[in-house]
PDB file of N, CA and C in Angstrom:
ATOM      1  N   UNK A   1      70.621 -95.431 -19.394  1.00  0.00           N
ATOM      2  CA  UNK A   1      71.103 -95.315 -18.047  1.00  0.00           C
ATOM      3  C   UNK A   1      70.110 -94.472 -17.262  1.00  0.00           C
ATOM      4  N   UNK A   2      69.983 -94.907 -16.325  1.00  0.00           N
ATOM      5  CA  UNK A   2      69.064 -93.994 -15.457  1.00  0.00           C
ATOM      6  C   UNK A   2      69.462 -93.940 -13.640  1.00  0.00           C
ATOM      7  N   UNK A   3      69.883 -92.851 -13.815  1.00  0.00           N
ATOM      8  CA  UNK A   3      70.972 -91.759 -12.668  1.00  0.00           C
ATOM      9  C   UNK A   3      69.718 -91.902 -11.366  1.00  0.00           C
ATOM     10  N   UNK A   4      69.822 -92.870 -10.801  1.00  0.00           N
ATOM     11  CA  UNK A   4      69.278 -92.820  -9.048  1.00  0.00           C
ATOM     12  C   UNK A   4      69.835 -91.671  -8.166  1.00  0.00           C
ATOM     13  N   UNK A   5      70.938 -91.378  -7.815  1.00  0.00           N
ATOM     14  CA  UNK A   5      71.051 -90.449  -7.702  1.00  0.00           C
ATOM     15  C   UNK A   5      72.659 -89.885  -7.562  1.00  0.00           C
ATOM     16  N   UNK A   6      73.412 -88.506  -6.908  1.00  0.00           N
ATOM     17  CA  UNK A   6      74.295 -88.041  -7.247  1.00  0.00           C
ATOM     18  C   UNK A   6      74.764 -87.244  -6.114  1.00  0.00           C
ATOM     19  N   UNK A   7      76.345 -87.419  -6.295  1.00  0.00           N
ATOM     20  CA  UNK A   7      76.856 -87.468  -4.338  1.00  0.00           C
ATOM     21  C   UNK A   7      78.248 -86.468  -4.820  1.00  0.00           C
ATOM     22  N   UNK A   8      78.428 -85.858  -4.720  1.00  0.00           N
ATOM     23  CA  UNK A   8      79.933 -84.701  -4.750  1.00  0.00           C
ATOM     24  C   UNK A   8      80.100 -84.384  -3.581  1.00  0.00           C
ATOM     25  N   UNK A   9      81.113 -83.536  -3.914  1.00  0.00           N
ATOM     26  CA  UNK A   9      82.035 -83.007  -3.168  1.00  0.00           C
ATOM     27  C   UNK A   9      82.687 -81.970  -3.760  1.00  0.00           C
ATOM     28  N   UNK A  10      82.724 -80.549  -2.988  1.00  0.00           N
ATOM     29  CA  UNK A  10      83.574 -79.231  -3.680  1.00  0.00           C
ATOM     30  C   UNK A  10      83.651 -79.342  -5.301  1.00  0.00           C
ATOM     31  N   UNK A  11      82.812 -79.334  -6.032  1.00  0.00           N
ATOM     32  CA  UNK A  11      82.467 -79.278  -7.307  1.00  0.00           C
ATOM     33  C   UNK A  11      81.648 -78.077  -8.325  1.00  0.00           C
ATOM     34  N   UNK A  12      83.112 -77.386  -8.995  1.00  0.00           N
ATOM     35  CA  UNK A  12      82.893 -75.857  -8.968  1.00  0.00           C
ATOM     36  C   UNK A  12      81.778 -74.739  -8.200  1.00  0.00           C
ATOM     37  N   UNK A  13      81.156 -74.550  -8.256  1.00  0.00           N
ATOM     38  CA  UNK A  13      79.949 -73.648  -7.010  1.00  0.00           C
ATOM     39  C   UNK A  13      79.590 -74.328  -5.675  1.00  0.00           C
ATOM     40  N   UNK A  14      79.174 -75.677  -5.876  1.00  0.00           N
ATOM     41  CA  UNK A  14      78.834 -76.342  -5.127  1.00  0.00           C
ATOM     42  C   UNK A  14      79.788 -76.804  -4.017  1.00  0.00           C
ATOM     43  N   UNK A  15      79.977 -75.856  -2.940  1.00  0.00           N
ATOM     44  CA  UNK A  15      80.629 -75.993  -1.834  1.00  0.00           C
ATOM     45  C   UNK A  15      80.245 -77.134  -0.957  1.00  0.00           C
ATOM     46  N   UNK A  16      81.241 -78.156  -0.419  1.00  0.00           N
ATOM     47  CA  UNK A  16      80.776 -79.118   0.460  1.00  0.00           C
ATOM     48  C   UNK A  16      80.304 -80.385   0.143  1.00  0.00           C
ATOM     49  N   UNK A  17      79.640 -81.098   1.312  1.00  0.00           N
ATOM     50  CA  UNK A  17      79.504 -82.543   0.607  1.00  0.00           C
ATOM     51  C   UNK A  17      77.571 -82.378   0.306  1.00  0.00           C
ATOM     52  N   UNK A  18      77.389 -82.700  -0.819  1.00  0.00           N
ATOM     53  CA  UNK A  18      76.126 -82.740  -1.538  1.00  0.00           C
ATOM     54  C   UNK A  18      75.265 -83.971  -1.843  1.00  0.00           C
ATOM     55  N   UNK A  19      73.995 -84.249  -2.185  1.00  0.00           N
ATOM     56  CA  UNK A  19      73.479 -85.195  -2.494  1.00  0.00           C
ATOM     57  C   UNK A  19      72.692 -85.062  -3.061  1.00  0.00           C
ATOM     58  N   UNK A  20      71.580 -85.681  -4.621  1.00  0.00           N
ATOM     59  CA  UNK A  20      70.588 -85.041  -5.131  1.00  0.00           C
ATOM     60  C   UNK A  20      70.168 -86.876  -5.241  1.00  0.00           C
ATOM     61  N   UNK A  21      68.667 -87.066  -4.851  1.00  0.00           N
ATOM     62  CA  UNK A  21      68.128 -87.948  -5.015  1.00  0.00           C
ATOM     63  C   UNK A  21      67.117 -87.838  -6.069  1.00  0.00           C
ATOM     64  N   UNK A  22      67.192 -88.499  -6.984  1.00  0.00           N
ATOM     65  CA  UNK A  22      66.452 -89.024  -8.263  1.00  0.00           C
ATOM     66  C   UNK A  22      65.600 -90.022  -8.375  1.00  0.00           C
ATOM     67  N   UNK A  23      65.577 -90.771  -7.557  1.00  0.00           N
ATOM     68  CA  UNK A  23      65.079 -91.597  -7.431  1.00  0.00           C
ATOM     69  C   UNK A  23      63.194 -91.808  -6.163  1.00  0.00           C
ATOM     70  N   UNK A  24      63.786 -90.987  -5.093  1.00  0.00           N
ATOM     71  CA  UNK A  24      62.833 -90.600  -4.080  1.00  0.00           C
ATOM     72  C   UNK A  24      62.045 -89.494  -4.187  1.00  0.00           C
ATOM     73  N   UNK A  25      61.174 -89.296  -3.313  1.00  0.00           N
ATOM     74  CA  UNK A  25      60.774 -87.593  -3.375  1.00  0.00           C
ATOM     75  C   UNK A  25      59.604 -87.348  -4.294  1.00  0.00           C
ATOM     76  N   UNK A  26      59.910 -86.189  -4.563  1.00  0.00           N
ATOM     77  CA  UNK A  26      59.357 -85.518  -5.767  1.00  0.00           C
ATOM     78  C   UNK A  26      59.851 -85.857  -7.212  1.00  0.00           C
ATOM     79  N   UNK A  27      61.063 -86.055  -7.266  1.00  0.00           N
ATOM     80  CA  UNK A  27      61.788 -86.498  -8.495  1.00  0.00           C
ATOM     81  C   UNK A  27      61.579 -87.767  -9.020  1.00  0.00           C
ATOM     82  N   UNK A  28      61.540 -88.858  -7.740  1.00  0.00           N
ATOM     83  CA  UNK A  28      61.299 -90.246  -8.047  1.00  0.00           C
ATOM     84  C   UNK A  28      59.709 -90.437  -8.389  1.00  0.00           C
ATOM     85  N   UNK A  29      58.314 -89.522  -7.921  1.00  0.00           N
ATOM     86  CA  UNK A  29      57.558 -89.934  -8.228  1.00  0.00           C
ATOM     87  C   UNK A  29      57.044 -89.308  -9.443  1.00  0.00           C
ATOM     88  N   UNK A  30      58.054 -88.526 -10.381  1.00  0.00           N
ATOM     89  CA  UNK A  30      57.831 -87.761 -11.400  1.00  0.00           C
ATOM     90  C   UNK A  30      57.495 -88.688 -12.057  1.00  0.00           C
ATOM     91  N   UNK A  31      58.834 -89.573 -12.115  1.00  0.00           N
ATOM     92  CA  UNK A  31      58.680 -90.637 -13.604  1.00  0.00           C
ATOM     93  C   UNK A  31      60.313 -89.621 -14.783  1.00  0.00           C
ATOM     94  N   UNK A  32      59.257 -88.544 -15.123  1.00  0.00           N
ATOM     95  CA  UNK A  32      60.364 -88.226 -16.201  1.00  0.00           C
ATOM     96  C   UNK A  32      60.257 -86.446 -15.555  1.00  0.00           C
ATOM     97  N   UNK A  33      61.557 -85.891 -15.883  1.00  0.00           N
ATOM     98  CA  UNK A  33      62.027 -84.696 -15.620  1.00  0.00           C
ATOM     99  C   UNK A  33      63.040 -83.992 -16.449  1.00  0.00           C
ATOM    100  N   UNK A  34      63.166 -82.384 -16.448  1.00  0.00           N
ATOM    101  CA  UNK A  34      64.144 -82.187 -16.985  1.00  0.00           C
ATOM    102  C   UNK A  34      64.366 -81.145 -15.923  1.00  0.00           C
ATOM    103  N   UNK A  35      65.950 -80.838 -16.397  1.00  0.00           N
ATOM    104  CA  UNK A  35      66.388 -80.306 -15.557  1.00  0.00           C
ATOM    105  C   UNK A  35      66.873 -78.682 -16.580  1.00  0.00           C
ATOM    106  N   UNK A  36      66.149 -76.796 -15.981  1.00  0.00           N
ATOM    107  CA  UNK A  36      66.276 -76.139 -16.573  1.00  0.00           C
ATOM    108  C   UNK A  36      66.607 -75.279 -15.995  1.00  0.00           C
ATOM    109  N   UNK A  37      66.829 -74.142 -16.782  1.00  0.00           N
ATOM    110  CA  UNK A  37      66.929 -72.661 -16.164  1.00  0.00           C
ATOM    111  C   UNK A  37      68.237 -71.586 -17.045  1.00  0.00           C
ATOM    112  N   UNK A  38      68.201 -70.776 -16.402  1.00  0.00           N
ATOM    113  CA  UNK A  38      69.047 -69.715 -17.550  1.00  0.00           C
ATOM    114  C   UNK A  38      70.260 -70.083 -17.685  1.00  0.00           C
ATOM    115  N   UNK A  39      70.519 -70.101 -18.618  1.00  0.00           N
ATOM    116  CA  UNK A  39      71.602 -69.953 -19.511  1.00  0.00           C
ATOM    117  C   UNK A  39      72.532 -68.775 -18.708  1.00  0.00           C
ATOM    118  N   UNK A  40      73.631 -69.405 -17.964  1.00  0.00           N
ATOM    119  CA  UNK A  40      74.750 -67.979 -17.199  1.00  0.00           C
ATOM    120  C   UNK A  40      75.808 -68.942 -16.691  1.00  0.00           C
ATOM    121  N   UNK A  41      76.648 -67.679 -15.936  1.00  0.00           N
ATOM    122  CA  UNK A  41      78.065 -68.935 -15.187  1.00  0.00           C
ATOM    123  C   UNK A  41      77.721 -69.433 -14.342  1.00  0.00           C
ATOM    124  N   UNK A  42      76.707 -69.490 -13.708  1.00  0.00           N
ATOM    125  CA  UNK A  42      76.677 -69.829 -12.330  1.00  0.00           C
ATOM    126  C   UNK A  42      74.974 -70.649 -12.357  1.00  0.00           C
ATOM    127  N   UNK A  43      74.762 -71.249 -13.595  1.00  0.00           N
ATOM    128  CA  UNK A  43      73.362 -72.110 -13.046  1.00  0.00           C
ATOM    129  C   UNK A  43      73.604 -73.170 -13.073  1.00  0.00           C
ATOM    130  N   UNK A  44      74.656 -74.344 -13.143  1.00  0.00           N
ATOM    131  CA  UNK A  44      74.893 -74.994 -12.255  1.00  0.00           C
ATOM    132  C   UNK A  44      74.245 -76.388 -12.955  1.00  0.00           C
ATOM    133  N   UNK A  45      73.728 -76.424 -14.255  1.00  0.00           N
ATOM    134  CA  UNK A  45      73.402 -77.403 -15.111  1.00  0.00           C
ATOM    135  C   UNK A  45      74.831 -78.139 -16.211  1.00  0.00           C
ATOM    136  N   UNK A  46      75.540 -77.371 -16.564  1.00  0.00           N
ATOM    137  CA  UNK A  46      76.703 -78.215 -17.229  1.00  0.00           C
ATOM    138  C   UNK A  46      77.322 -78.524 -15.801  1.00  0.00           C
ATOM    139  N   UNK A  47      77.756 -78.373 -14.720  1.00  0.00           N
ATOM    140  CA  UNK A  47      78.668 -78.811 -13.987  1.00  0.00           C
ATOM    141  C   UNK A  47      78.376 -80.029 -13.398  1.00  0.00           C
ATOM    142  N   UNK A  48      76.563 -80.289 -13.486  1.00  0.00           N
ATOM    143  CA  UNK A  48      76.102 -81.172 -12.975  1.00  0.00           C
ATOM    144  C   UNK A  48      76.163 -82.712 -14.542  1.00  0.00           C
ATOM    145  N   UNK A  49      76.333 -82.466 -15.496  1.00  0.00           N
ATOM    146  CA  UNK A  49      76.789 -83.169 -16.336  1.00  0.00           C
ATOM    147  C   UNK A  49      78.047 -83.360 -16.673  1.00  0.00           C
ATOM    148  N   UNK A  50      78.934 -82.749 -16.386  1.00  0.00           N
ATOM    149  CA  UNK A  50      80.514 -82.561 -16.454  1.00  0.00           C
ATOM    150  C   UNK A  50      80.784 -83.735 -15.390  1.00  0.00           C
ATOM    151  N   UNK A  51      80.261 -83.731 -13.813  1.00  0.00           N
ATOM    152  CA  UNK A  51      81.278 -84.072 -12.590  1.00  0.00           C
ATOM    153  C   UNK A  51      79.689 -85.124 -12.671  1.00  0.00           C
ATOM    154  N   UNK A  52      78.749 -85.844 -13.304  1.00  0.00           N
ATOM    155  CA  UNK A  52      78.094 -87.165 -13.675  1.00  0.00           C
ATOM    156  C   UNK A  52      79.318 -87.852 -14.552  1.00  0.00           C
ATOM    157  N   UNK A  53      79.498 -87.285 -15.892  1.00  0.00           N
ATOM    158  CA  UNK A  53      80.390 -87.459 -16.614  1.00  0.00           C
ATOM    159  C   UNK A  53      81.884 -88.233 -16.107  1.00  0.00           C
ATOM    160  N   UNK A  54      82.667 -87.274 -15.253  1.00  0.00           N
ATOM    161  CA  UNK A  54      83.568 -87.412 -14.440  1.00  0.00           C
ATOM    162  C   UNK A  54      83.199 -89.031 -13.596  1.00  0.00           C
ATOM    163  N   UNK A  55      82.556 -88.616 -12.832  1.00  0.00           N
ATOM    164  CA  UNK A  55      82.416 -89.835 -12.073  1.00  0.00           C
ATOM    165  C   UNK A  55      81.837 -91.189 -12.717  1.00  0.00           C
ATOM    166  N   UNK A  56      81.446 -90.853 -13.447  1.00  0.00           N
ATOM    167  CA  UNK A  56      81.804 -92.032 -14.407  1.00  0.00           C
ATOM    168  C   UNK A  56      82.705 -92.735 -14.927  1.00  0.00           C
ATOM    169  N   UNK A  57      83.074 -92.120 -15.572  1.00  0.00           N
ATOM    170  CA  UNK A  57      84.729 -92.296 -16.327  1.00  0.00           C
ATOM    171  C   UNK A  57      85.844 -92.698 -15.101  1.00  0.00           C
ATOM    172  N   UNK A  58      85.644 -92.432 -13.506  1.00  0.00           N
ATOM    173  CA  UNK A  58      86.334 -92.795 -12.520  1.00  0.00           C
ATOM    174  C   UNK A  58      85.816 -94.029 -11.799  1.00  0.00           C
ATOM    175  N   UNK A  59      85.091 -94.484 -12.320  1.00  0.00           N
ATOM    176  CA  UNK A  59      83.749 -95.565 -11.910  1.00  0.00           C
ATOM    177  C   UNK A  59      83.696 -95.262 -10.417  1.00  0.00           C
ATOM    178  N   UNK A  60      83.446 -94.665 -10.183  1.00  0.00           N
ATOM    179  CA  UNK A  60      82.509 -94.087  -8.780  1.00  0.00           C
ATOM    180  C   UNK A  60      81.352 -94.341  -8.926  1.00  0.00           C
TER     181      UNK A  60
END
């Protein structure tokens, strides 16, 4: 599967309506990426696999 990109709404930290493009940009002309950073409550990497997850399973 390969995630073009990702659209929420009020999704734990992430206040408001959001958008992350994967596909365009900097990201789209990567090719391949990962996504990092510290390990805490608030960095914002499981929530972004949790509410992918989610919206999946809701076929959104």
């Amino acid at each position: 599967m390969k995630i073009l990109s990702l659209s929420g709404e009020n999704l734990a930290s992430l206040t408001g309506q959001f958008t992350i493009d994967f596909a365009g940009g900097a990201l789209g002309a990567a090719g391949l990426f990962a996504i990092t950073g510290n390990t805490r409550a608030d960095g914002g990497k499981s929530t972004r696999d949790i509410g992918s997850v989610w919206m999946e399973a809701c076929g959104v």
